[in-house]
Protein backbone atom coordinates (compact mmCIF):
# COMPACT_ATOMS: atom_id res chain seq x y z
CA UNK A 1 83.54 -19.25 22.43
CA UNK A 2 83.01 -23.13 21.31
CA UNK A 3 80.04 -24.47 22.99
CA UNK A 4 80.10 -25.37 26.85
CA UNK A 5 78.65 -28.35 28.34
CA UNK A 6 78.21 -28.34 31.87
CA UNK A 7 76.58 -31.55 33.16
CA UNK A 8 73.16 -31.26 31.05
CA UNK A 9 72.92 -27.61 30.40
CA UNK A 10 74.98 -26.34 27.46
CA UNK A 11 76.06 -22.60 26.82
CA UNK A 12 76.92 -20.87 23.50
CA UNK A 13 77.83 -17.48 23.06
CA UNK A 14 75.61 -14.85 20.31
CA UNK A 15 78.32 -12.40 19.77
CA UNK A 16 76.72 -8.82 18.09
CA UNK A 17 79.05 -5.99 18.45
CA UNK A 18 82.32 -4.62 20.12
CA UNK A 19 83.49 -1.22 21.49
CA UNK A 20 86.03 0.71 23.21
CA UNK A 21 85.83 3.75 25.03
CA UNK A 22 88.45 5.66 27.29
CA UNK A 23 89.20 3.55 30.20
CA UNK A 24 88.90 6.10 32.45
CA UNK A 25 85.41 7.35 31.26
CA UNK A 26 84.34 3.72 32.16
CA UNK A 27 85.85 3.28 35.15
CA UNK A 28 87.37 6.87 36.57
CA UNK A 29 88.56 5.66 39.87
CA UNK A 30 91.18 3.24 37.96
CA UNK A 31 94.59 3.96 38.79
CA UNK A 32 98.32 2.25 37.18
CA UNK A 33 98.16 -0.12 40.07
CA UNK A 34 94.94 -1.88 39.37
CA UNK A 35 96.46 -1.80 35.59
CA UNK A 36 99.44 -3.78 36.92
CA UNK A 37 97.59 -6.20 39.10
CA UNK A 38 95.67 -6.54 36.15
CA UNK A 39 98.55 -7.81 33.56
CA UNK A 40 100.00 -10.17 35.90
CA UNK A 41 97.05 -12.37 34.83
CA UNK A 42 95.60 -11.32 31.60
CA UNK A 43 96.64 -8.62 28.79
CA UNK A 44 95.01 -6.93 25.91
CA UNK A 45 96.23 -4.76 22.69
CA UNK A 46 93.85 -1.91 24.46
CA UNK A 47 95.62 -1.44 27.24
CA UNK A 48 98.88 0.54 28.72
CA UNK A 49 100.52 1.23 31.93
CA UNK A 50 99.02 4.61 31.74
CA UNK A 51 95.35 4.51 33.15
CA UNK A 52 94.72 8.04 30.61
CA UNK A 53 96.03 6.10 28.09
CA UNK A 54 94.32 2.73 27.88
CA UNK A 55 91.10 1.61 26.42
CA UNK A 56 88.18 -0.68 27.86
CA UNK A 57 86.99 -3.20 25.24
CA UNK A 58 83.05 -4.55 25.82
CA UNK A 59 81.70 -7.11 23.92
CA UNK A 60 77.95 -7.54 23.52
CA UNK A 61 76.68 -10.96 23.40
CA UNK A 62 74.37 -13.10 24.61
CA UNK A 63 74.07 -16.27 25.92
CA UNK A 64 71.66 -19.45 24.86
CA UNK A 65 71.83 -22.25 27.33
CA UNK A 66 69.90 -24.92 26.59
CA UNK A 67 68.58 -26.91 30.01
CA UNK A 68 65.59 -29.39 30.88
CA UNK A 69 64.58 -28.95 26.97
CA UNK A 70 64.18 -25.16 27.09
CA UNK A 71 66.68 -23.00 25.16
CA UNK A 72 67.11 -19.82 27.12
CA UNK A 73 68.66 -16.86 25.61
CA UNK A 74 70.32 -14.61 28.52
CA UNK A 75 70.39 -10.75 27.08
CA UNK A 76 69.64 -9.59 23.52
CA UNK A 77 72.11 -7.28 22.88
CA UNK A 78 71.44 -4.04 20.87
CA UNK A 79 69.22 -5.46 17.81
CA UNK A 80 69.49 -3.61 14.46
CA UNK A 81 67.50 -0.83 12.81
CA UNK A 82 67.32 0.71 16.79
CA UNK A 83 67.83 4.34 16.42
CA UNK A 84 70.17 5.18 19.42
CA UNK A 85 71.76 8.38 21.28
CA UNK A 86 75.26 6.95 21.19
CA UNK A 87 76.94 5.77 17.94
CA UNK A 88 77.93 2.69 19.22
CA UNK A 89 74.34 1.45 18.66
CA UNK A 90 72.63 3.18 16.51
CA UNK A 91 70.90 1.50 13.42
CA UNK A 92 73.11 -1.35 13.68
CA UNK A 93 73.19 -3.81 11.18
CA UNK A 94 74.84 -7.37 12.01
CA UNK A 95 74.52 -10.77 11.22
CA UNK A 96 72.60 -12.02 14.64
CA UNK A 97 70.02 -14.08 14.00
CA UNK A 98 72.33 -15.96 11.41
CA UNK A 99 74.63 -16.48 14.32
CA UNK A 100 71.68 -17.62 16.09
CA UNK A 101 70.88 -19.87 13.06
CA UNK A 102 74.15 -21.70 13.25
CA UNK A 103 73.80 -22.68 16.20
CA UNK A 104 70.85 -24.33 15.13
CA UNK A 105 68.13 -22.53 16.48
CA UNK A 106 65.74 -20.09 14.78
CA UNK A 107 63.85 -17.28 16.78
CA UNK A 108 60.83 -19.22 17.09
CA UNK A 109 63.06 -21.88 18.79
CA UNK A 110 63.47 -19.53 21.57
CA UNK A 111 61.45 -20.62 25.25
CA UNK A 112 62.77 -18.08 27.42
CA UNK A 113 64.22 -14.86 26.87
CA UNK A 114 65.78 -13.83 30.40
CA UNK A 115 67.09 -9.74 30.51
CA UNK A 116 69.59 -9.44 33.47
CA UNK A 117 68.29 -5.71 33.29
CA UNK A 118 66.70 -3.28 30.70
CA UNK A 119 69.85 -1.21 29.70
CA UNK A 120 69.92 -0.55 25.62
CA UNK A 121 72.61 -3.43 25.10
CA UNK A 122 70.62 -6.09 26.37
CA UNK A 123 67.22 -5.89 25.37
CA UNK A 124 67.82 -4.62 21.62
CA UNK A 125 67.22 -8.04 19.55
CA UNK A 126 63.92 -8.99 21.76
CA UNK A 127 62.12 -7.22 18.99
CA UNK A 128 62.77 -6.51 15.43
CA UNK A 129 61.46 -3.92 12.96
CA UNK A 130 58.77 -5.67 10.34
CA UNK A 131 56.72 -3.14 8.10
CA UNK A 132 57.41 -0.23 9.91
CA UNK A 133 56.31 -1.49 13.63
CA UNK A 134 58.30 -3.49 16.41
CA UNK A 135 57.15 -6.72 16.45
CA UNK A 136 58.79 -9.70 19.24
CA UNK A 137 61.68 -11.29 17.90
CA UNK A 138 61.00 -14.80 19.83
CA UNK A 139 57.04 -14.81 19.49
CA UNK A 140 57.06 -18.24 21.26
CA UNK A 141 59.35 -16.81 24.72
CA UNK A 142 58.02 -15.64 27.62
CA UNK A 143 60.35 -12.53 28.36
CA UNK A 144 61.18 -12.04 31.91
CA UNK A 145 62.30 -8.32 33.20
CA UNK A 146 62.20 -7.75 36.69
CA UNK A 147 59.01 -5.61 38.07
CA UNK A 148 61.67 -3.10 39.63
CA UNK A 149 63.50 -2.72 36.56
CA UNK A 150 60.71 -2.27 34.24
CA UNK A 151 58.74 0.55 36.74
CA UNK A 152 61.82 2.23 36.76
CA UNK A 153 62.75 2.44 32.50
CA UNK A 154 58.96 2.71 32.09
CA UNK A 155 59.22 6.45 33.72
CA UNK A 156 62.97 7.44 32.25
CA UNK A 157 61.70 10.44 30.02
CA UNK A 158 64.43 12.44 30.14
CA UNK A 159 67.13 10.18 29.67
CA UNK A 160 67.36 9.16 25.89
CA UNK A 161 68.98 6.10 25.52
CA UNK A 162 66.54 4.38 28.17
CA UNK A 163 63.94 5.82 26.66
CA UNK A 164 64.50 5.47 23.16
CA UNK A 165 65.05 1.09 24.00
CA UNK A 166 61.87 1.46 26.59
CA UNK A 167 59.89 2.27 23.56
CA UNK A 168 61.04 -0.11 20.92
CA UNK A 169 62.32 -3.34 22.86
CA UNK A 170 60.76 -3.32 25.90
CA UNK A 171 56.73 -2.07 25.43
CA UNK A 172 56.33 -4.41 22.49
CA UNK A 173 56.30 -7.00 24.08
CA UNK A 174 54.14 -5.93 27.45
CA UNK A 175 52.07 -4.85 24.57
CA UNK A 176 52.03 -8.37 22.82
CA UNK A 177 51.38 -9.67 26.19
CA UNK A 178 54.86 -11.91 26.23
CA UNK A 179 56.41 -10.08 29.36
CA UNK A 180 56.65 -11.85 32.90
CA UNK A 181 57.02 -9.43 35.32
CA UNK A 182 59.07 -10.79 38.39
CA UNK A 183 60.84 -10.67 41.60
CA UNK A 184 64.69 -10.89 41.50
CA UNK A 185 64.45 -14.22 43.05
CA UNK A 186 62.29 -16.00 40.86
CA UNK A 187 62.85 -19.29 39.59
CA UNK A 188 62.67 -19.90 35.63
CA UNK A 189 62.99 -24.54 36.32
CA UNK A 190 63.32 -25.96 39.04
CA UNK A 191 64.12 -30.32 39.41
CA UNK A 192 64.95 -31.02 43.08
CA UNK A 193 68.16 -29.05 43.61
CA UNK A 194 69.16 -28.42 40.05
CA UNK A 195 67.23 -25.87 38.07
CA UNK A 196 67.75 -22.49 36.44
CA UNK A 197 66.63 -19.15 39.02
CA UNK A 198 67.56 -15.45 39.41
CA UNK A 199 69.73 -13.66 42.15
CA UNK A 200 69.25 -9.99 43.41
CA UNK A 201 71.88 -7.82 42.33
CA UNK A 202 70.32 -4.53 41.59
CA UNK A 203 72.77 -1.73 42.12
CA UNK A 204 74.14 -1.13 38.29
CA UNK A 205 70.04 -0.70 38.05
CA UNK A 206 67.44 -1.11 40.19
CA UNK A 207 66.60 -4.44 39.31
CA UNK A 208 69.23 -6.00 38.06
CA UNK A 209 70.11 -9.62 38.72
CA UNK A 210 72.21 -12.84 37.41
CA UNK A 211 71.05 -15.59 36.39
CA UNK A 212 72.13 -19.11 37.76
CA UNK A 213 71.83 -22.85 36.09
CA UNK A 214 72.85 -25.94 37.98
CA UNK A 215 72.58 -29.54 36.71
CA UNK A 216 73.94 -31.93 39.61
CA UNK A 217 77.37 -30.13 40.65
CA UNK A 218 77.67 -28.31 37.69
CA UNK A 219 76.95 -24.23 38.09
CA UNK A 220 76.56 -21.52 35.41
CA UNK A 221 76.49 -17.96 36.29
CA UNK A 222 75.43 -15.35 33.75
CA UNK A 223 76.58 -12.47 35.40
CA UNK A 224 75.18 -9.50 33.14
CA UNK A 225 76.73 -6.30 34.35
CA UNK A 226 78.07 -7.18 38.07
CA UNK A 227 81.27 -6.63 36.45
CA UNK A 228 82.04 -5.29 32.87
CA UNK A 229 85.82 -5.76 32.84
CA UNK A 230 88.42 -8.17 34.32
CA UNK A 231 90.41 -5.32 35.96
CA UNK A 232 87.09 -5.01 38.34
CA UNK A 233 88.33 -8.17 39.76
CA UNK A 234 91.32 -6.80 40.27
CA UNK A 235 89.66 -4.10 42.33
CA UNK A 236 86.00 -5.07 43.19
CA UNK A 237 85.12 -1.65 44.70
CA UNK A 238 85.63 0.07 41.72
CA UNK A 239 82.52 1.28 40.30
CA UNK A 240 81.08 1.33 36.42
CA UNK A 241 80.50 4.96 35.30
CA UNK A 242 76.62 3.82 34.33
CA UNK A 243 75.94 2.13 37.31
CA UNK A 244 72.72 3.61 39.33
CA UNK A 245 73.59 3.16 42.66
CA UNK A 246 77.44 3.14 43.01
CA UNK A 247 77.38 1.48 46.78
CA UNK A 248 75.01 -1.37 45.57
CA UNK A 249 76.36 -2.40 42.89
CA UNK A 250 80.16 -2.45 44.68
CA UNK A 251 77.73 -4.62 47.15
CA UNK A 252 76.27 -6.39 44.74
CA UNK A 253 80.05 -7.41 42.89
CA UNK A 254 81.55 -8.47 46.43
CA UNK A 255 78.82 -10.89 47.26
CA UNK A 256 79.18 -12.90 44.11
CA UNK A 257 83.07 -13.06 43.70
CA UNK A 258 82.85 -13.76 47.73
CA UNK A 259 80.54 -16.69 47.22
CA UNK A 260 81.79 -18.61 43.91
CA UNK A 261 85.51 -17.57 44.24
CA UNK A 262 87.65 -20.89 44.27
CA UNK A 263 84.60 -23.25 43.25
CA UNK A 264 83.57 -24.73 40.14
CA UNK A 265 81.72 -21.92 38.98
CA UNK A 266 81.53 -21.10 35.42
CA UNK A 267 81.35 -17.31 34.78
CA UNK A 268 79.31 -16.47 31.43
CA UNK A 269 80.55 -12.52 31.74
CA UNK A 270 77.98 -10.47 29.51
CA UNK A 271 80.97 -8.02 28.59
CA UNK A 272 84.47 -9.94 28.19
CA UNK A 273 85.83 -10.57 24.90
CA UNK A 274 86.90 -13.03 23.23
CA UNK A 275 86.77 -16.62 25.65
CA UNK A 276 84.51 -14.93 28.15
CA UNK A 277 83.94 -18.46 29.99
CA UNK A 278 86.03 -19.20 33.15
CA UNK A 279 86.17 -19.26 36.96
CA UNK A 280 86.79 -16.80 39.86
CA UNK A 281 89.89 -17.49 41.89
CA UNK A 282 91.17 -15.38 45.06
CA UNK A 283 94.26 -13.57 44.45
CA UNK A 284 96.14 -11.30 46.93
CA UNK A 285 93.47 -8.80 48.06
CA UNK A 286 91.36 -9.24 44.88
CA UNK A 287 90.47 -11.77 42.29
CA UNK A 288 91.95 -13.34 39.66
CA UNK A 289 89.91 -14.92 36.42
CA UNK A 290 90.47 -17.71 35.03
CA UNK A 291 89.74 -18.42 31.17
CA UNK A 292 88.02 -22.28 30.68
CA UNK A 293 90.61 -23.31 28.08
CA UNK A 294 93.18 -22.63 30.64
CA UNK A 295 91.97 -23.98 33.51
């Protein structure tokens, strides 16, 4: 994804890693109807007319937007040298801070680091491994987790993969006293009307949220994991196998395709491939998405 201006605020894309997994692991309610709804608007090599048969693809990536002269990076993806329960993560070695580099910034660059939530693939990169201890990544950011998310990874023991990223991207930085602690609506800028805030939408965890920009009628939405794949706006009440609460975070999806659909909305998806920009559009009894180069 080239870099998006939007009024004042800009919006680049840190891509880190890709996966698939078995479509219907991700999302077991799917069904060959939501897969055909789904290809009358957008196709991929992963994916059949068979729901048993077709793969989910998820990108991880972040986002820097750059707004009233702070650059903000939205979700840090897995980081490298992590030792992780699932393959898909562990001890990862990519080029991200070089990415990061050419888009001209280096970590220390870095004002705000904002988490949508503390699952492994999005706090990974806010710290990095430095003669043997995890040290913060950005040492000039302010990190910002929500108090609800962070009480509830602080006391996952039994579950590894929150516990193993609890311990090595998340207490680091409490520790190097760099974490902010908030509510889900707290505001990161604000200048009149335009500004850059959260939005409750805890259900895929307890305190997850998005994150929203505005500069005059220009709007970004970062929408972390509200939705992970297009063919959930095919379908909205089709739940994410890792999601917490199932109910809230159907809740959660509704309200935020109900309120941007057909508006000039740009969608920063923390989990589409490829373009990942674009706008929500109504469509039958669902929604549609529309990819900024084609709009």
């Amino acid at each position: 994804m080239k870099t998006i201006s939007l009024g004042r605020l800009s919006v680049s894309k840190i891509h880190e890693t890709q996966a698939d997994m078995p479509m219907l692991m991700a999302l077991p309610e799917l069904d060959r109807s939501d897969l055909a709804g789904l290809r009358r608007w957008w196709r991929s090599e992963e994916l059949t007319e068979e729901p048993q048969t077709s793969m989910i693809r998820l990108s991880v990536q972040s986002y820097v937007l750059r707004s009233g002269g702070l650059n903000i990076l939205v979700d840090s993806c897995n980081g490298n040298d992590k030792a992780r329960s699932v393959p898909f993560a562990h001890m990862l070695q990519t080029p991200y801070l070089a990415l990061l580099a050419a888009e001209g910034l280096r970590p220390e660059d870095i004002s705000v680091v904002l988490c949508t939530h503390l699952h492994v693939d999005h706090v990974g990169w806010n710290t990095r491994l430095e003669n043997g201890r995890w040290i913060p990544t950005f040492p000039n950011a302010r990190y910002v987790f929500t108090r609800r998310d962070y009480e509830f990874f602080s006391t996952q023991t039994t579950e590894a993969l929150h516990r193993e990223a609890y311990e090595d991207s998340i207490l680091p930085i409490v520790e190097a006293g760099l974490a902010d602690l908030v509510e889900p609506d707290h505001i990161v800028q604000r200048e009149i009307v335009d500004g850059v805030w959260l939005e409750d939408a805890h259900g895929h965890s307890p305190g997850c949220v998005t994150v929203h920009a505005r500069s005059g009628g220009d709007r970004a939405i970062f929408s972390g994991d509200v939705f992970h794949h297009p063919v959930q706006l095919v379908r909205p009440s089709m739940p994410f196998f890792a999601d917490e609460d199932r109910a809230a975070a159907t809740a959660a999806r509704l309200k935020l395709l109900q309120a941007h659909a057909d508006t000039d909305s740009v969608f920063f998806p923390a989990h589409f491939p490829g373009r990942s920009a674009g706008r929500v559009l109504r469509d039958r009894e669902g929604y549609r998405y529309t990819f900024l180069d084609e709009a």
